[in-house]
Protein backbone atom coordinates (compact mmCIF):
# COMPACT_ATOMS: atom_id res chain seq x y z
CA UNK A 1 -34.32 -26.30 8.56
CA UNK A 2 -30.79 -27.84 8.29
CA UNK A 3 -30.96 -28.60 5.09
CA UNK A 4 -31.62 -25.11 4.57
CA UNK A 5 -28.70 -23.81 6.90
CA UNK A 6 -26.15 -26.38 4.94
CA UNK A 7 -27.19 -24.72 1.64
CA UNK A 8 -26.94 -21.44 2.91
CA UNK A 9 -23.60 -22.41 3.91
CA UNK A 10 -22.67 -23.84 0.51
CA UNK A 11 -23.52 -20.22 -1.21
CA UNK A 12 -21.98 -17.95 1.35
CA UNK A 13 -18.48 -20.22 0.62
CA UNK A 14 -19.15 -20.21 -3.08
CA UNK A 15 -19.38 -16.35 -2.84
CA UNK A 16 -16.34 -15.32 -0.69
CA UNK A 17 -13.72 -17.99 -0.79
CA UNK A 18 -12.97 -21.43 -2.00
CA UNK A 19 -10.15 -23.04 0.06
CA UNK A 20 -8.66 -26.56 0.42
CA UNK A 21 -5.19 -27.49 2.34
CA UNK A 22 -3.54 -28.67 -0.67
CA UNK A 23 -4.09 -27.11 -4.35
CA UNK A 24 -2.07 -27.38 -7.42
CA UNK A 25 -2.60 -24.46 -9.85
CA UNK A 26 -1.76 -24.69 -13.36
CA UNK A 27 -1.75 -23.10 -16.89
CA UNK A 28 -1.41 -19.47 -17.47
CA UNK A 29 1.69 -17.32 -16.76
CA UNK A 30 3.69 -16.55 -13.82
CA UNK A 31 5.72 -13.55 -13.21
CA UNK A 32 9.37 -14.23 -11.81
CA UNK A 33 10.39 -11.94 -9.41
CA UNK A 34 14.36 -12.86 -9.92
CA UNK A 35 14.30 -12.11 -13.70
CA UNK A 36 10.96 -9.75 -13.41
CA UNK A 37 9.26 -11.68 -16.67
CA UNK A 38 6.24 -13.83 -17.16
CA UNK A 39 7.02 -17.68 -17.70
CA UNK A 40 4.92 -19.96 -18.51
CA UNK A 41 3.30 -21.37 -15.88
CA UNK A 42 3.70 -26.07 -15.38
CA UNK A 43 2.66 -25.61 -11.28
CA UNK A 44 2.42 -23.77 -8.04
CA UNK A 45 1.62 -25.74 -5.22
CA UNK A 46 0.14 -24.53 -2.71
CA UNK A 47 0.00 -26.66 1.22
CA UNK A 48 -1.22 -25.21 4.12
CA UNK A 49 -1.58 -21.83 3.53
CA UNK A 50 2.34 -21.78 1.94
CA UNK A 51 3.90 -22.15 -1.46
CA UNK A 52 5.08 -25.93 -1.68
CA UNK A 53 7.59 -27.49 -3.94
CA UNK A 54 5.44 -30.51 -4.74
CA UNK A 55 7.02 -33.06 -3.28
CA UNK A 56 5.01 -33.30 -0.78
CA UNK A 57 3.56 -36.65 0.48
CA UNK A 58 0.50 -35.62 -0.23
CA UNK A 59 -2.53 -37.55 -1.78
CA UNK A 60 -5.59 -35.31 -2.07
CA UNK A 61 -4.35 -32.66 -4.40
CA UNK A 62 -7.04 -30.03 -5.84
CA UNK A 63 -6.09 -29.29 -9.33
CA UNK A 64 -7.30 -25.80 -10.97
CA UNK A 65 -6.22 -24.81 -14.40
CA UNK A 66 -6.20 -21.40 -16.05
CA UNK A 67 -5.96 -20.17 -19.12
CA UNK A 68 -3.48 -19.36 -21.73
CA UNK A 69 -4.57 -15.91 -20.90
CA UNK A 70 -4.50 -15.73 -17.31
CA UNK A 71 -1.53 -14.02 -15.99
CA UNK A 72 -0.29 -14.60 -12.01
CA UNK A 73 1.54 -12.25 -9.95
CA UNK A 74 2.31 -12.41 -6.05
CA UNK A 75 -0.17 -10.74 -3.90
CA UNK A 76 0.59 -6.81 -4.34
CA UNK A 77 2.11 -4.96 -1.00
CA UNK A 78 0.69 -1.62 -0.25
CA UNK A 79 3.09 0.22 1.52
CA UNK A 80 1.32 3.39 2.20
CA UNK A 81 -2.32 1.74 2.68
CA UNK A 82 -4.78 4.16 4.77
CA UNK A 83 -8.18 2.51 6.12
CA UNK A 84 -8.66 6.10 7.35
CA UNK A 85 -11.64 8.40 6.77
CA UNK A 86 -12.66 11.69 8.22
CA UNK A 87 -15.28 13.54 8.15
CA UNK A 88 -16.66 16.41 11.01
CA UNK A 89 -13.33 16.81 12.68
CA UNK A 90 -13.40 12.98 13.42
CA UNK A 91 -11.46 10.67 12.27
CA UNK A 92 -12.21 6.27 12.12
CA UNK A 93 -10.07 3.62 10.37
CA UNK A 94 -12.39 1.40 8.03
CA UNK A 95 -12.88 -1.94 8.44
CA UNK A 96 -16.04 -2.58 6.91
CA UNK A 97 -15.36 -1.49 3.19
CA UNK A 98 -11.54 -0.87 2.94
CA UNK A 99 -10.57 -4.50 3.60
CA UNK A 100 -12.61 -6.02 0.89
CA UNK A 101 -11.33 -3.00 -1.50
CA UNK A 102 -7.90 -3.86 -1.09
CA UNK A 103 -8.17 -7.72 -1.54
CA UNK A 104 -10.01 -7.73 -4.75
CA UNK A 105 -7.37 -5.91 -5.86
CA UNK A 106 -5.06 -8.41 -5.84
CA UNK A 107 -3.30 -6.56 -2.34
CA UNK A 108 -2.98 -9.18 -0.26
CA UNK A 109 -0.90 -7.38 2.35
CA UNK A 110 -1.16 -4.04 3.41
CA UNK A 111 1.24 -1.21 5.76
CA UNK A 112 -1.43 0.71 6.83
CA UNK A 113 1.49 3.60 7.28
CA UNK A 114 -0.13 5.12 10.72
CA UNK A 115 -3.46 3.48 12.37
CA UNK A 116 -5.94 6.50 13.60
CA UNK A 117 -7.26 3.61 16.22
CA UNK A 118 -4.44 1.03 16.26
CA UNK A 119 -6.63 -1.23 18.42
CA UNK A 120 -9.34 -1.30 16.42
CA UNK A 121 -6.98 -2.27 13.75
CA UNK A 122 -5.54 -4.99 15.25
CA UNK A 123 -8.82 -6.48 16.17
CA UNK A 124 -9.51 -6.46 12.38
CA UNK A 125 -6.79 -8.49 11.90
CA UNK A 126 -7.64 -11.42 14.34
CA UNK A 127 -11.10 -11.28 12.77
CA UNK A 128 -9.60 -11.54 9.03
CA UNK A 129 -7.18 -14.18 10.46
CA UNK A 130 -9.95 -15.93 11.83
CA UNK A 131 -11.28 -16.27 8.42
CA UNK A 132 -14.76 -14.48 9.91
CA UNK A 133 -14.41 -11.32 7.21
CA UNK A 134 -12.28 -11.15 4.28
CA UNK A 135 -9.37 -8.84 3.99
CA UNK A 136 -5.69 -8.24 3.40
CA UNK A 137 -3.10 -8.71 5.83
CA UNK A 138 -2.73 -6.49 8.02
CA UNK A 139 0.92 -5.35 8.42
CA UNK A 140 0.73 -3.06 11.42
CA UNK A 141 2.10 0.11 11.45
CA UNK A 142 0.83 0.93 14.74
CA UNK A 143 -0.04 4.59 15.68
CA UNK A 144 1.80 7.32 14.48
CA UNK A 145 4.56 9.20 15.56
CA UNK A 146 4.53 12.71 15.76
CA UNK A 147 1.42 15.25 16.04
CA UNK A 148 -0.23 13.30 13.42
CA UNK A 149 -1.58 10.88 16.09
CA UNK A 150 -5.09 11.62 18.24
CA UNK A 151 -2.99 10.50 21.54
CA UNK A 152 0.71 12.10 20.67
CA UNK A 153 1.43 14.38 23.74
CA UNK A 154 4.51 16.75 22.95
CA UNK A 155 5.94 16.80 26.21
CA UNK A 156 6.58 12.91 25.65
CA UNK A 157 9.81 12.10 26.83
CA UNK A 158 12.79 10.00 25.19
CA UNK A 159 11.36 7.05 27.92
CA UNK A 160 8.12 7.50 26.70
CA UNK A 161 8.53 7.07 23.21
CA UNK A 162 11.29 3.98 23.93
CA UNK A 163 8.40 2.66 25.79
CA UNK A 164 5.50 3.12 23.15
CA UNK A 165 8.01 1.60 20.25
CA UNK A 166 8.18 -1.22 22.89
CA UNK A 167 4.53 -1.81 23.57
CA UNK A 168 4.12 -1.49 19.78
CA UNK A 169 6.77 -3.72 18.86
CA UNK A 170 5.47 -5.93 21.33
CA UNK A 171 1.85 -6.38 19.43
CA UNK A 172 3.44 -7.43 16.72
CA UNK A 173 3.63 -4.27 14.47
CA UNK A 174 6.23 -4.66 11.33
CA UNK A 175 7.40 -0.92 11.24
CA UNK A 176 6.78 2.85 12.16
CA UNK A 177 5.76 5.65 10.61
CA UNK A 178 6.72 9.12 11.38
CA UNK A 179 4.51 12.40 10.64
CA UNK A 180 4.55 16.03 12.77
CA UNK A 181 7.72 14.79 14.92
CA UNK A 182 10.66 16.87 15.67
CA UNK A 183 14.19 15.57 14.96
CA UNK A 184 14.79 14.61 18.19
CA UNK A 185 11.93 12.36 18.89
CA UNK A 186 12.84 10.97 15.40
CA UNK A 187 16.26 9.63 16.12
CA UNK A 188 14.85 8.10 19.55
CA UNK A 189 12.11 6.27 17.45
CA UNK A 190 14.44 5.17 14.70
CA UNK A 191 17.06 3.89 17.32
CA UNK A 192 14.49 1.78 19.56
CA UNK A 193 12.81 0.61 16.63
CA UNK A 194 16.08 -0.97 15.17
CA UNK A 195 16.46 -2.54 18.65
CA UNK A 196 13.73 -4.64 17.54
CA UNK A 197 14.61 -4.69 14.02
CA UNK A 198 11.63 -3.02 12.27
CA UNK A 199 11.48 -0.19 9.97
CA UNK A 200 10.85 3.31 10.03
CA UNK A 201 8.67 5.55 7.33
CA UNK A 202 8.56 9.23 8.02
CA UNK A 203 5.76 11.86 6.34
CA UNK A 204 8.79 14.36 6.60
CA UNK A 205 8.83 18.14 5.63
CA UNK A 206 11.47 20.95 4.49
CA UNK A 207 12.84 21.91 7.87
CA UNK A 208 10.24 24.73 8.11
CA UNK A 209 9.21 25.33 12.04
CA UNK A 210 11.18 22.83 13.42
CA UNK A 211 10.51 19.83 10.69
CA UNK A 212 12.41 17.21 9.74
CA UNK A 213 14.36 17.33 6.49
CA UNK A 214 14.28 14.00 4.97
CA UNK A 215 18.44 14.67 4.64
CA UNK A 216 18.59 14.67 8.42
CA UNK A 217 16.31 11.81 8.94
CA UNK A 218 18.50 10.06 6.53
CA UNK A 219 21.47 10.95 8.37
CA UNK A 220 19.75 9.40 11.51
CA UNK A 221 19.35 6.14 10.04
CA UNK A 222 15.35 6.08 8.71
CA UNK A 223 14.98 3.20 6.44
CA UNK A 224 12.07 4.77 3.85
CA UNK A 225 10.75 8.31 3.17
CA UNK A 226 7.15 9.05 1.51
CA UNK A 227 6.55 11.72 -0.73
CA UNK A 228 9.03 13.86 -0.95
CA UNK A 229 13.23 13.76 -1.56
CA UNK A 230 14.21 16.66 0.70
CA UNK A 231 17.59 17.46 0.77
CA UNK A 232 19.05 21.48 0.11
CA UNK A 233 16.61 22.04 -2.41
CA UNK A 234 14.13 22.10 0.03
CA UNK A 235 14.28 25.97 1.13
CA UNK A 236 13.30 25.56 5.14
CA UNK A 237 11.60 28.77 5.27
CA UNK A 238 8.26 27.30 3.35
CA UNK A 239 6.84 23.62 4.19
CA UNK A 240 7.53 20.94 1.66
CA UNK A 241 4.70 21.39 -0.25
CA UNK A 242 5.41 25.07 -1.37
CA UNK A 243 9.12 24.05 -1.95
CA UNK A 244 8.20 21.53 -3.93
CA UNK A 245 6.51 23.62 -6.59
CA UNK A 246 9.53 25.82 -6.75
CA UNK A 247 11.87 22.98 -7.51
CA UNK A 248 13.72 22.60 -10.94
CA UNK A 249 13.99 18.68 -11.18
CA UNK A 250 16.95 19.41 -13.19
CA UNK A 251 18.88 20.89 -10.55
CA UNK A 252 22.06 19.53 -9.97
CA UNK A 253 21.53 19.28 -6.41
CA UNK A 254 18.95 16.59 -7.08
CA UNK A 255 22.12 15.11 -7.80
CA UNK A 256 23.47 15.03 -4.13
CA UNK A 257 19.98 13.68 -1.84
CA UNK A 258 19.34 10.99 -4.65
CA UNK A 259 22.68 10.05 -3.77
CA UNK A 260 22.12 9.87 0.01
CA UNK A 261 19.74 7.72 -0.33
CA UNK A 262 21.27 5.31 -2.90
CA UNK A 263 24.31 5.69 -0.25
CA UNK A 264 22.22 4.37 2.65
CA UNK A 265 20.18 2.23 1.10
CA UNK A 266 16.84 4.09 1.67
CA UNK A 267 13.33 3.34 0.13
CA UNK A 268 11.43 6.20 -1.73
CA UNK A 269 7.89 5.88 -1.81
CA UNK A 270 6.59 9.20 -4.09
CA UNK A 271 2.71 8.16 -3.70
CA UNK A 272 3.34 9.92 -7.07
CA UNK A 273 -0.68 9.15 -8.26
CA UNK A 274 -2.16 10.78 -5.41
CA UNK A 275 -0.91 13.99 -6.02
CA UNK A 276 -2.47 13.74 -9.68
CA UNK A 277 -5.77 12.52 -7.89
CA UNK A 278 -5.62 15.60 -5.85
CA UNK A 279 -4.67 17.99 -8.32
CA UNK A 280 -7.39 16.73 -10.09
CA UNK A 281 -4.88 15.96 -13.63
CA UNK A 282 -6.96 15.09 -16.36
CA UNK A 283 -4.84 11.94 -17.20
CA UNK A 284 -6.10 8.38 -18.63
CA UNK A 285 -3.43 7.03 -15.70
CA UNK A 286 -6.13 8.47 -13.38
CA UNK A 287 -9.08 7.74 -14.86
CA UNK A 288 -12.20 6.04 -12.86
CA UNK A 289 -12.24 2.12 -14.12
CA UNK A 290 -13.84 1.13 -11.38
CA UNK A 291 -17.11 3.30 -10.94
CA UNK A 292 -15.73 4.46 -7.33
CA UNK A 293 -19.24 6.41 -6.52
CA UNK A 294 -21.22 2.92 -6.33
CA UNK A 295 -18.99 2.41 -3.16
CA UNK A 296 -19.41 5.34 -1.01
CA UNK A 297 -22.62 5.29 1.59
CA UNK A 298 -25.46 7.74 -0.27
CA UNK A 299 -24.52 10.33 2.79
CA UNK A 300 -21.06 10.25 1.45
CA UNK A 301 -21.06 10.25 -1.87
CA UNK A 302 -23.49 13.65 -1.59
CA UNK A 303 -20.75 15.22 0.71
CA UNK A 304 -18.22 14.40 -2.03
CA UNK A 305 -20.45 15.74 -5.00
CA UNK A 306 -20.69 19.24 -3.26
CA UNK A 307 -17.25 19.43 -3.06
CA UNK A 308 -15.06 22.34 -4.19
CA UNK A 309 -11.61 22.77 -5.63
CA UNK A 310 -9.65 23.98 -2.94
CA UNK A 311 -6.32 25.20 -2.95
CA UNK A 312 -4.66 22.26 -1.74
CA UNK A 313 -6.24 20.87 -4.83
CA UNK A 314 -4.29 23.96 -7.13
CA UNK A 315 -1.17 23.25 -5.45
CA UNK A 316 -0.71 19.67 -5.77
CA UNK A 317 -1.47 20.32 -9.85
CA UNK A 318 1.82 22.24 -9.63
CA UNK A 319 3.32 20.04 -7.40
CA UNK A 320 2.32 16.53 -9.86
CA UNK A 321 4.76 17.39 -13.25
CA UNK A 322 7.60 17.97 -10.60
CA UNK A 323 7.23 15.12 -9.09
CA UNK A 324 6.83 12.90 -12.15
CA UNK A 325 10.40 14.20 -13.05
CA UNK A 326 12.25 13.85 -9.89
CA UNK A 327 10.77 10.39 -9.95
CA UNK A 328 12.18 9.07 -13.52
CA UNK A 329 15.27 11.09 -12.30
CA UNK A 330 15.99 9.35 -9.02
CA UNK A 331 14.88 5.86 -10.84
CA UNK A 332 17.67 6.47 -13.70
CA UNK A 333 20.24 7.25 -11.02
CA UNK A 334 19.18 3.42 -9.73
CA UNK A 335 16.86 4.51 -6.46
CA UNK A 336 15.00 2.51 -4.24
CA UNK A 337 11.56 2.64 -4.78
CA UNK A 338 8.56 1.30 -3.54
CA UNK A 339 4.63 1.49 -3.78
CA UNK A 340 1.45 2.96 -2.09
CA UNK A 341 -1.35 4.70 -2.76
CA UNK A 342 -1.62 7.22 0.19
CA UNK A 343 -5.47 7.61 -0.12
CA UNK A 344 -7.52 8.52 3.17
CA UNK A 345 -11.09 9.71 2.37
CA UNK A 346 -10.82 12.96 3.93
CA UNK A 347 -14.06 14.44 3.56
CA UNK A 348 -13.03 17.90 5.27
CA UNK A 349 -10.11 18.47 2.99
CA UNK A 350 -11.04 16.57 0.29
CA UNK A 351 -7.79 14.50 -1.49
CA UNK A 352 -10.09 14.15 -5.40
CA UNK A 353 -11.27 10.49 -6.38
CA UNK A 354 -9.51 7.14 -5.86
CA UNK A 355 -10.11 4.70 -3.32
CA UNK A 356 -7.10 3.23 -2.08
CA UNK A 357 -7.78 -0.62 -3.16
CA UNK A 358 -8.37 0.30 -6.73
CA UNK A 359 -5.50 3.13 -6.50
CA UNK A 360 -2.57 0.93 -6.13
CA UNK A 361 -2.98 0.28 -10.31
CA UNK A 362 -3.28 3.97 -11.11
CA UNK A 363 0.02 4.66 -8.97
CA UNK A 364 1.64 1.37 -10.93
CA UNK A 365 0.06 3.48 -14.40
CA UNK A 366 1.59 6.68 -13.27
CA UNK A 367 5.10 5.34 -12.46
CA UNK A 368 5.00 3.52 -16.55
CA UNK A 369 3.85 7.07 -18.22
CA UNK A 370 6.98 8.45 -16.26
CA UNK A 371 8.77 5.49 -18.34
CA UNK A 372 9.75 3.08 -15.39
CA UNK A 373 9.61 -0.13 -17.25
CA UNK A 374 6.06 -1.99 -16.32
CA UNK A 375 8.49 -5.07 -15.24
CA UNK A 376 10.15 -3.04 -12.57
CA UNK A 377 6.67 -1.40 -11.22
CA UNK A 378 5.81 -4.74 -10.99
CA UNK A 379 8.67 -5.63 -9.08
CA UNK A 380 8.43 -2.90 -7.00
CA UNK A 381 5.16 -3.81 -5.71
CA UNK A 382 5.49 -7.11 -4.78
CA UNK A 383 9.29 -8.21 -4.18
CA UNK A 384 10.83 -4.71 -3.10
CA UNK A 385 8.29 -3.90 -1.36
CA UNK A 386 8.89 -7.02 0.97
CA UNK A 387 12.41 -6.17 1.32
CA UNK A 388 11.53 -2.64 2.04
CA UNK A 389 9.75 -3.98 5.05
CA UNK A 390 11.98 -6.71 5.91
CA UNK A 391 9.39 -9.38 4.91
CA UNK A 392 10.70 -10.77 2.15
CA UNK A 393 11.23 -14.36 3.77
CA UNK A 394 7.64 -14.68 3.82
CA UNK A 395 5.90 -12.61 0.34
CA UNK A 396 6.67 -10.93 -2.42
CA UNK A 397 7.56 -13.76 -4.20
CA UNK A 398 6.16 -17.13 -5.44
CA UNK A 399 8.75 -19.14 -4.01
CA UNK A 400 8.35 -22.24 -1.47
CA UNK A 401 7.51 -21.54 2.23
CA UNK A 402 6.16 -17.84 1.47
CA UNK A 403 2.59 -16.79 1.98
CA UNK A 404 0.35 -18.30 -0.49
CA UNK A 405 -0.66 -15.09 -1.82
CA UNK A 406 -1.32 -13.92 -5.54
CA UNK A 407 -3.37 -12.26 -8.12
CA UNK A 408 -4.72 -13.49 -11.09
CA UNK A 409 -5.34 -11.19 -14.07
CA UNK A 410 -5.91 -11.27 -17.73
CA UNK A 411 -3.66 -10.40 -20.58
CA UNK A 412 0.27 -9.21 -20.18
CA UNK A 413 0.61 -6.18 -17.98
CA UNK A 414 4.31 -5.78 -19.27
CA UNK A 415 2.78 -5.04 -22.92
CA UNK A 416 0.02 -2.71 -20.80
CA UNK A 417 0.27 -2.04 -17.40
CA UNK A 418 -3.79 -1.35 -17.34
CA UNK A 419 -3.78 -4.88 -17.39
CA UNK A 420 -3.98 -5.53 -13.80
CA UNK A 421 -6.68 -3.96 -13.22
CA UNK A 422 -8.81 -6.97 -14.51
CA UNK A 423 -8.28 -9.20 -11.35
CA UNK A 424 -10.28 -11.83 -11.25
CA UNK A 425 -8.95 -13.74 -8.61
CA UNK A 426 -7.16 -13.27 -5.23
CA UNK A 427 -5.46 -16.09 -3.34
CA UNK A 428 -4.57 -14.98 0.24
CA UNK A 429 -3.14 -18.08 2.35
CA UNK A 430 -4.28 -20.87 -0.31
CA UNK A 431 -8.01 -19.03 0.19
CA UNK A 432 -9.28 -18.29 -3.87
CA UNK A 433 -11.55 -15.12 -3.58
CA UNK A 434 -13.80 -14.01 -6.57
CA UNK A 435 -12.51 -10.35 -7.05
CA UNK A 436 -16.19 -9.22 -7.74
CA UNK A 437 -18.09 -10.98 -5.14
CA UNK A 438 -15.61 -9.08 -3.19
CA UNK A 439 -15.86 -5.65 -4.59
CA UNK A 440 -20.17 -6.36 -4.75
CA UNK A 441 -19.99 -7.19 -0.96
CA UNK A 442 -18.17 -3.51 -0.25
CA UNK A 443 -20.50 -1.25 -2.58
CA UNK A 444 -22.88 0.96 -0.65
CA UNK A 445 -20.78 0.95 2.20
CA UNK A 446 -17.65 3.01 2.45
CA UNK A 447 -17.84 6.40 4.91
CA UNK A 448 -20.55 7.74 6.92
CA UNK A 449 -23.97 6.89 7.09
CA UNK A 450 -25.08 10.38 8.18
């Protein structure tokens, strides 16, 4: 009977991770985050969980070599990374399927950019930490702020929010996000989040019905916006999303918010992919490489096959060639950007296909056909997007005392950017993870049952 147990031990560690306090990995290529190209590739060390330098006094090295072909990037950052799923007018965050998604995707960290159940979230953590389930990091967002969140009461007061950043803060969340606030519960949460010097995201709209106009949340101090610009070109008697169709990208006025934000130094995440996904753009950038429907629950994948184009689904196929322009636009006038996929399965209002694990490479795709050089979409997902979050001292980069966290790929995603979505490993804190074992152990099982 032991013997038994100790081999069925052996296979379970063979099948999800292989980990050892002290590695040396050689061979292959290595991208350099400070001159964003491949080199080729003499050692990373890896002790305790950390990039080393190697001199280390350290005896019982475990050497693995790669291949001339095998190409090694940090551990990607999602930035806009939703566990979320909905379905019935109720609403869970994932942590059965998600996790695993993300990882063998090479993300080894992930902003979940609003938790439905924040709790549940951060028990997730602990248990990933723990080493008892695989998964990224979890780099808490907390709940949202604004109507977006099941508890948000809007008779909060300015105490009560101060207090929520605080117990927040407190838990060990890296940042805020912002969705269905007004202004003035905005520039309380970006001021007592600064106190503790985190970030703040905001899902912001046009100024319609008393929403916040990315301009004026800039203006407060907000450190990154998703989705959408803002400024004057937003007409505040529509929500975003109708302005947005309307927009010329070559207004001149583009001219004046992309300059706010280069002014104050603010992030621009345009989760441009996801509004292809939902418009439903036939587009290779969006095609299915992954065979998504194997990982959706039978119940699920039934509710997704009846589904409908809706007008949501028209809009956002207006709303995708705009925002591919005002993209290239704001990255040619030298904008902050960063990376995330932005993909919730909603199965009321359904958002088209892409699970967020495997999405993160069709948003990297989307940003190249726009002609963003593949060496800066790189960047942006690893290095700014650590900076973006203030967490640059510890990943984004292979450099000594970060996070021992990368992705291993074949080929040379500068020559095609397609190219990372063959991971075939994931190391997450010196643990190596099979990318299919991974994806194998999630198939089946994201959404509801019944």
């Amino acid at each position: 009977m032991k013997k038994l147990l100790l081999i069925n031990l052996i296979l379970f560690l063979a099948s999800h991770s292989v980990f050892s306090q002290h590695q040396i990995l050689t061979g292959g290529w290595v991208f350099d985050t400070d001159t964003k190209t491949f080199k080729k590739n003499r050692a990373i060390y890896i002790v305790n969980g950390k990039f080393g330098t190697g001199n280390e006094k350290v005896l019982n090295w475990q050497v693995k070599s790669l291949s001339d072909n095998d190409y090694i990037l940090p551990g990607l950052i999602d930035l806009h990374a939703h566990y979320r799923v909905s379905y019935d007018g109720k609403a869970y965050d994932d942590t059965l399927a998600m996790p695993k998604i993300f990882l063998a995707n090479g993300i080894t960290s992930t902003f979940p950019a609003g938790e439905i159940e924040p709790e549940k979230m951060w028990d997730l953590q602990k248990r990933i930490d723990a080493g008892q389930v695989p998964g990224p990091r979890i780099l808490h967002s907390g709940p949202y702020f604004g109507t977006a969140a099941p508890d948000w009461n809007p008779d909060f007061t300015e105490q009560d929010i101060r207090k929520r950043v605080d117990e927040w803060a407190g838990k060990g969340a890296y940042g805020f996000k912002a969705k269905g606030i007004t202004g003035e519960d905005l520039e309380v949460l970006i001021d007592q989040a600064h106190k503790h010097d985190l970030t703040v995201t905001g899902h912001l709209n046009s100024g319609f019905r008393n929403s916040v106009n990315p301009q004026e949340a800039i203006e407060m101090g907000i450190d990154r916006v998703e989705h959408f610009l803002g400024g004057r070109l937003f007409a505040d008697s529509v929500d975003a999303y109708q302005s947005l169709k309307q927009i010329d990208p070559q207004d001149p006025l583009l001219d004046e918010i992309i300059q706010l934000y280069i002014e104050n130094g603010v992030y621009f995440d345009a989760t441009l992919a996801t509004y292809g996904a939902i418009g439903m753009i036939d587009s290779p950038v969006l095609f299915d490489f992954a065979f998504e429907d194997l990982y959706f629950t039978p119940f699920t994948l039934e509710i997704i096959k009846s589904k409908k184009p809706s007008s949501f689904n028209e809009l956002c196929a207006l709303i995708y060639p705009v925002k591919q322009q005002i993209l290239k636009r704001y990255y040619d006038a030298g904008g902050l950007i960063t990376v995330g996929t932005d993909r919730p399965l909603l199965l009321d209002n359904y958002l088209g296909g892409g699970i967020g694990g495997f999405f993160i490479h069709k948003e990297m795709a989307a940003m190249v056909e726009v002609g963003i050089p593949a060496a800066d979409v790189l960047y942006f997902a690893t290095q700014q997007n650590a900076q973006a979050l203030g967490v640059e001292d510890r990943t984004g980069s292979i450099k000594p005392g970060n996070w021992a966290d990368l992705m291993i790929i074949k080929g040379n995603p500068l020559e095609d950017i397609t190219r990372t979505r063959s991971v075939h490993t994931v190391i997450k804190g010196g643990k190596f993870y099979n990318s299919q074992d991974l994806k194998n152990s999630a198939k089946g099982k994201l959404g509801p049952e019944n």
